[in-house]
Protein backbone atom coordinates (compact mmCIF):
# COMPACT_ATOMS: atom_id res chain seq x y z
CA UNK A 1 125.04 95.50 79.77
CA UNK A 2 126.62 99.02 79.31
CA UNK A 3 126.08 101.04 81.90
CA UNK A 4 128.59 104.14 80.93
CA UNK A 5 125.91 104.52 77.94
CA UNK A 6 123.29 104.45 80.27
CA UNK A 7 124.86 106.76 82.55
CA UNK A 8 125.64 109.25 80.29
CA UNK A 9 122.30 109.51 78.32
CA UNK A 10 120.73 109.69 81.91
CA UNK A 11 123.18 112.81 83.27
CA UNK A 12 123.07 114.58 79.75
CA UNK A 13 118.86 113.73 80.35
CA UNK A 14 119.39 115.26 83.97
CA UNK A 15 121.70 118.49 83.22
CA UNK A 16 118.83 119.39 80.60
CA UNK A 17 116.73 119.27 83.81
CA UNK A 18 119.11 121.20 86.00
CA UNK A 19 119.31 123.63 83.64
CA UNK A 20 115.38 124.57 83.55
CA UNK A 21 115.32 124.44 87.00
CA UNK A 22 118.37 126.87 87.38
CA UNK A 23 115.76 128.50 84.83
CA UNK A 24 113.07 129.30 86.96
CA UNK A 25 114.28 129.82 90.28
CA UNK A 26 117.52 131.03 89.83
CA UNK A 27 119.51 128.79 91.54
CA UNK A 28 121.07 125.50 90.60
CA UNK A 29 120.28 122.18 92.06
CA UNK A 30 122.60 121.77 95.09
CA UNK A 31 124.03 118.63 96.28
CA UNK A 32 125.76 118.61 99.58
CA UNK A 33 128.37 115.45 100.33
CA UNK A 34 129.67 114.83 103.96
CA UNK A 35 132.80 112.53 104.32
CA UNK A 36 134.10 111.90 107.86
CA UNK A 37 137.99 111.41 107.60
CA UNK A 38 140.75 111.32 105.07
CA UNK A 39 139.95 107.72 103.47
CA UNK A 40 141.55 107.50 100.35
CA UNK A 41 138.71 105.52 98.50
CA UNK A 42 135.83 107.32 100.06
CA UNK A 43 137.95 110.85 99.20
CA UNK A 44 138.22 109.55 95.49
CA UNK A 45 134.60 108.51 94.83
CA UNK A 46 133.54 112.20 96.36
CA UNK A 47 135.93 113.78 93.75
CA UNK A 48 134.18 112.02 91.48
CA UNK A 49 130.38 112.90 92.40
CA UNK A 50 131.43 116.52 92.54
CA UNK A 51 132.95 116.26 88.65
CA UNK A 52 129.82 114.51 87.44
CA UNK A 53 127.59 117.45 89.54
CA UNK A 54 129.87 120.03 87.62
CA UNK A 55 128.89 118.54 84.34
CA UNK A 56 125.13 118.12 84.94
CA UNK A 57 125.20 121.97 86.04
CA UNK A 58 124.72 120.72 90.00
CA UNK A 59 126.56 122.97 92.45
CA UNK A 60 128.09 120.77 94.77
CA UNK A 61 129.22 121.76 98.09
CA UNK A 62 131.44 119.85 100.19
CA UNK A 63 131.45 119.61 104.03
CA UNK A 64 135.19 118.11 105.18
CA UNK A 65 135.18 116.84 108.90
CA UNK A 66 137.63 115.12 110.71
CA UNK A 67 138.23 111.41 111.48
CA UNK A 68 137.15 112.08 115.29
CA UNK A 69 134.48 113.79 114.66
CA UNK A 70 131.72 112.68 117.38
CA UNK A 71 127.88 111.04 116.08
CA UNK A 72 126.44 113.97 117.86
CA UNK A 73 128.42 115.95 115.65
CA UNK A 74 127.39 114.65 112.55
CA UNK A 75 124.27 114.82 113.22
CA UNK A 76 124.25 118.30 113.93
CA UNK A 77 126.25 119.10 110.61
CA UNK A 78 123.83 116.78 108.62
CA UNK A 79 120.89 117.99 110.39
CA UNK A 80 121.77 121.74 109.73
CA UNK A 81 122.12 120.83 106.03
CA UNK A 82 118.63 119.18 106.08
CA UNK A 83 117.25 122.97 107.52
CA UNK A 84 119.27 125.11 104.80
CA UNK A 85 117.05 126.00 101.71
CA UNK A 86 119.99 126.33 99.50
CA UNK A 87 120.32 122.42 99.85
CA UNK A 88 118.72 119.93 97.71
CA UNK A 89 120.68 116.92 98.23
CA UNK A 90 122.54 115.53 100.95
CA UNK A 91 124.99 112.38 100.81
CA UNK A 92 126.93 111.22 103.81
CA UNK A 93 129.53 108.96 102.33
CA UNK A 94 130.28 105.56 104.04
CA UNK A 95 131.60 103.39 105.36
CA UNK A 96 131.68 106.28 108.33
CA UNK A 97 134.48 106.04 111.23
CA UNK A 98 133.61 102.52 113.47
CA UNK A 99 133.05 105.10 116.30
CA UNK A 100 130.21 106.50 114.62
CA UNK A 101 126.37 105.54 114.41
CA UNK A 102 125.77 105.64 110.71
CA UNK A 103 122.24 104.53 110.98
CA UNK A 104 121.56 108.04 113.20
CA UNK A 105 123.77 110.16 110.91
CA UNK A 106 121.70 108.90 108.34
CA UNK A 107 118.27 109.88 110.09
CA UNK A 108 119.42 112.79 110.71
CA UNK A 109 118.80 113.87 106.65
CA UNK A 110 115.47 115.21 105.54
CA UNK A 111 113.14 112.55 103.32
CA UNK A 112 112.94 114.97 100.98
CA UNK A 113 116.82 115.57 100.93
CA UNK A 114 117.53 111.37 100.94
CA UNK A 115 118.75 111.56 97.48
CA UNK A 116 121.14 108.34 98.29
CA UNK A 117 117.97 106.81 99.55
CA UNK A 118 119.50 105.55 102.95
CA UNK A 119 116.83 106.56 105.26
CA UNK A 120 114.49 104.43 107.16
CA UNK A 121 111.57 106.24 105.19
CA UNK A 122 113.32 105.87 101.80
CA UNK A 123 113.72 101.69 102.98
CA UNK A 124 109.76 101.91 103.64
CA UNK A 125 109.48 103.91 100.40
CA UNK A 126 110.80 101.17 98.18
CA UNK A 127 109.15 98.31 100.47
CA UNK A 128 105.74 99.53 100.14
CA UNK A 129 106.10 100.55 96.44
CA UNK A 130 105.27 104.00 97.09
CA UNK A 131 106.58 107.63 95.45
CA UNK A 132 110.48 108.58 97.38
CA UNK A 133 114.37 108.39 96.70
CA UNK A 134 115.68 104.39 96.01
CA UNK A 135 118.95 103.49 97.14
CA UNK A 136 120.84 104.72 93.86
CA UNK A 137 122.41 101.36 93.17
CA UNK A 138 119.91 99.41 93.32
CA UNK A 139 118.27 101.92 91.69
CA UNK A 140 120.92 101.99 88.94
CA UNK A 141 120.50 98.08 88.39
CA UNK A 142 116.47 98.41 88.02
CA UNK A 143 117.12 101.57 85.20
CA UNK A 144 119.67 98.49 83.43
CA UNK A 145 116.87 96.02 83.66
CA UNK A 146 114.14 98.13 82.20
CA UNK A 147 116.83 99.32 79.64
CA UNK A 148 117.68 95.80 78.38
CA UNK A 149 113.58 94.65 78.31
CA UNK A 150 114.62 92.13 80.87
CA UNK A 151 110.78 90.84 81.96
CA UNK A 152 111.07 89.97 85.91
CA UNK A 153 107.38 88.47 86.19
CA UNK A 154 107.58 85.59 87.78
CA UNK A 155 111.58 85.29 87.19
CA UNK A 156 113.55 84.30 89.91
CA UNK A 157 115.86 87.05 91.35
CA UNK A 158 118.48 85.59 93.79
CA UNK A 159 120.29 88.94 95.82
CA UNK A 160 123.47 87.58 97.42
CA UNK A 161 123.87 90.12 100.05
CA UNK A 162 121.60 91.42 102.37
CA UNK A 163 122.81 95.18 103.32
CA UNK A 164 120.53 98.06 104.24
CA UNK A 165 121.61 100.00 101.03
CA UNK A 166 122.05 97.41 98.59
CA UNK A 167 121.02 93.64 99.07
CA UNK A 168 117.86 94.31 100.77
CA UNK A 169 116.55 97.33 98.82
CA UNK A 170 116.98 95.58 95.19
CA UNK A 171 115.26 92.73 96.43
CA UNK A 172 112.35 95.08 97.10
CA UNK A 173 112.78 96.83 93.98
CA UNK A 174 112.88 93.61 92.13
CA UNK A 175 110.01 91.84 94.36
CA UNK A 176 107.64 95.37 93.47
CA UNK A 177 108.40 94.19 89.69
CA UNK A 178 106.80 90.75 89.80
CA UNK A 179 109.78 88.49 90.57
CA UNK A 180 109.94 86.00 92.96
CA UNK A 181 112.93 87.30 95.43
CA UNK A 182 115.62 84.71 97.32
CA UNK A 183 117.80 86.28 99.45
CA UNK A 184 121.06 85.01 100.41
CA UNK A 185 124.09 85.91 103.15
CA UNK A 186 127.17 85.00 104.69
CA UNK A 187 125.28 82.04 106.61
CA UNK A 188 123.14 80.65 103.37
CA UNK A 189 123.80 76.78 103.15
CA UNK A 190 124.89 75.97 100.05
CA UNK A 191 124.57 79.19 98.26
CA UNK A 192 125.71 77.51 95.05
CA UNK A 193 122.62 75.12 94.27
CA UNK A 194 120.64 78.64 94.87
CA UNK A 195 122.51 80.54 92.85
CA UNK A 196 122.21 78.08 90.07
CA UNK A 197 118.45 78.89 90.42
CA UNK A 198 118.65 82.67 89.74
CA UNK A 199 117.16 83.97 86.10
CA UNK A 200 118.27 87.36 87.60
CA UNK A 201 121.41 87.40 89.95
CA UNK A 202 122.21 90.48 91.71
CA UNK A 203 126.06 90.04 93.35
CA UNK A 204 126.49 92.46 96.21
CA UNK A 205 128.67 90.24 98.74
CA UNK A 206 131.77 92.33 98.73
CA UNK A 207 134.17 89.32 98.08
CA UNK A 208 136.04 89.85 94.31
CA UNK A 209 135.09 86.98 91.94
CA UNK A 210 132.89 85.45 94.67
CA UNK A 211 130.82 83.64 92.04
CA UNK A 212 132.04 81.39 89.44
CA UNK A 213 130.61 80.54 86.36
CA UNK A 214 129.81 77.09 87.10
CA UNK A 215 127.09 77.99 89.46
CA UNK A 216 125.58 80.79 86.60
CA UNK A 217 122.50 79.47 85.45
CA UNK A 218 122.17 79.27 81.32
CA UNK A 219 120.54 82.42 79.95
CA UNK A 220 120.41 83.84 83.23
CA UNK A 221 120.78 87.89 83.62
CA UNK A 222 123.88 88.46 86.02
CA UNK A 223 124.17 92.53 87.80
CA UNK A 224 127.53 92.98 89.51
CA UNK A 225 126.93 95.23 92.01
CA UNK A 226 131.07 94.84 93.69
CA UNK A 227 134.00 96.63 93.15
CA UNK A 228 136.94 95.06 94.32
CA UNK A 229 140.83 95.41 94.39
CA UNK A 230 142.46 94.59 90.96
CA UNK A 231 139.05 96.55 89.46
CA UNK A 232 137.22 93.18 89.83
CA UNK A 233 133.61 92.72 90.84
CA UNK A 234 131.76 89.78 93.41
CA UNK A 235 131.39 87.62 89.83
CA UNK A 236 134.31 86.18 87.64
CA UNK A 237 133.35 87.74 84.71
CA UNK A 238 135.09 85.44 81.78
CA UNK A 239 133.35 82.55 82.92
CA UNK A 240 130.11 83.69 83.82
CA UNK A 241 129.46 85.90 80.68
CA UNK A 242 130.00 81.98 78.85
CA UNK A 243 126.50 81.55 80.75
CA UNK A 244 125.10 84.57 80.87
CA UNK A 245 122.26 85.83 78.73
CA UNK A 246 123.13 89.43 79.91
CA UNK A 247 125.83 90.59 82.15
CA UNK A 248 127.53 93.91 83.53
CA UNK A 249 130.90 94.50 83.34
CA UNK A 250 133.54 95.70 86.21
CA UNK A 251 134.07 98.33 85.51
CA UNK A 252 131.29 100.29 83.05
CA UNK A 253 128.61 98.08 84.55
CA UNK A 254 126.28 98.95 87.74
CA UNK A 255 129.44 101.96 89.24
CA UNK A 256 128.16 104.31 86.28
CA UNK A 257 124.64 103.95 87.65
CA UNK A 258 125.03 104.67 90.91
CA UNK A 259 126.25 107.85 90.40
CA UNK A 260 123.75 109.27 87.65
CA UNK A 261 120.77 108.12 89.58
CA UNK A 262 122.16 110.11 92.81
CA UNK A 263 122.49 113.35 89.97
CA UNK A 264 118.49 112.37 88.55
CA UNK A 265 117.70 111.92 91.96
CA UNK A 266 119.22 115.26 93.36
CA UNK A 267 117.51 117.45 90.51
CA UNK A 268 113.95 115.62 91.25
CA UNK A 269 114.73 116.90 94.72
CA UNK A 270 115.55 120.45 93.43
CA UNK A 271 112.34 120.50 91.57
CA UNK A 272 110.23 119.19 94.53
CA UNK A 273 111.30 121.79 96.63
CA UNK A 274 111.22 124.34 94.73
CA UNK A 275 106.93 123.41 93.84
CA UNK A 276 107.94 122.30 90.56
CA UNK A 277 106.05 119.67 88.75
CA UNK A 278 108.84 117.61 86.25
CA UNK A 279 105.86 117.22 83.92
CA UNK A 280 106.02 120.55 83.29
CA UNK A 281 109.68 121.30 82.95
């Protein structure tokens, strides 16, 4: 599954949409990205997001804070960005400093500015089915499921990995399209004979080449949602792609996703704030 192509036709889709909106109002679509500290993977993946808002005509606007920065101070920072009309977006990258409450830094951003869709009222969003921002990777894997015709009534979808902004939001994405969800974790007993169950697999454990071939079921659709050291995702690819009917690659798989639904995702915002109906752009 090719999710660079999918990427791109969705950010050249979205800077078409930026553009209009820049259009009208007179201002581009702003996305705002918060990184506590100096890590050197969190500092490269904001690079990134900030080249990919350049090219789908987003202004991006970076807010730099140090490693001790206190969660009352986040807050503040995220919750003055929520206020400012020049905002449309806001993404606090993570992991955050251990010292830190990422759950309140996360409340602290607007529903209507959740374009990462890690908000308690995004989570309810996607639970009950109803119109607000996904969590943009699981989002990303739903856009490569509808884009490959996979069918999920009344498939079985096995998530391994349960977190707030991955595992548990694609199994609600994937339960709200008809498939019968199975969730499994770090204390699962015998994950393999469930796993071997799974028409659709998600892989979001965090563990490179976590799941073998052997326990990929024949024909089954496999979504590797890890990035490990070595560029290597949760699944080993050779000898699960022997199995699988469908499978994304690591890299050019789910990582391109993530990133152009947060751009889609941060324009929609633009446009909702600014009274704009997208039907009409």
């Amino acid at each position: 599954m090719d999710g660079t192509a999918l990427a791109r036709r969705i950010s050249e889709q979205t800077a078409v949409l930026a553009a209009k909106i820049t259009e009208r109002t007179g201002a581009e679509p702003c996305l705002a990205t918060v990184l506590v500290g100096e890590d050197p993977a969190s500092v490269t993946y904001v690079r990134m997001k900030q080249n990919r808002c350049a090219k789908a005509g987003i202004t991006s606007r970076h807010i730099a804070l140090p490693a001790e920065t206190t969660t009352e101070e986040l807050v503040a920072t995220i919750a003055a960005l929520s206020e400012d009309p020049t905002i449309s977006g806001i993404l606090l990258q993570h992991p955050v400093p251990h010292h830190i409450d990422e759950r309140a830094a996360f409340e602290a951003i607007a529903p209507g500015k959740d374009v990462d869709g890690v908000t308690m009222h995004s989570f309810a969003a996607m639970g009950f089915g109803l119109p607000g921002f996904v969590s943009c990777t699981p989002g990303g894997i739903m856009r490569l499921l509808a884009e490959y015709d996979v069918d999920l009534t009344g498939k079985h979808a096995v998530v391994v990995g349960r977190s707030a902004i991955l595992g548990k939001p694609a199994g609600m994405l994937l339960l709200e399209q008809n498939a019968t969800v199975t969730y499994c974790h770090s204390r699962t007993k015998d994950l393999s004979s469930i796993v071997r169950q799974a028409d659709v697999l998600v892989a979001a454990v965090g563990k490179a080449e976590f799941i073998r071939g052997e326990d990929i079921k024949e024909g089954a659709v496999v979504l590797d949602a890890g990035y490990n050291e070595g560029n290597v995702g949760d699944v080993h690819f050779e000898s699960a792609a022997a199995r699988a009917s469908l499978i994304t690659p690591v890299p050019g798989g789910v990582g391109p996703m993530t990133i152009a639904v947060l751009l889609e995702q941060t324009v929609h915002a633009a446009a909702a704030q600014a009274g704009l109906d997208l039907a009409d752009l």
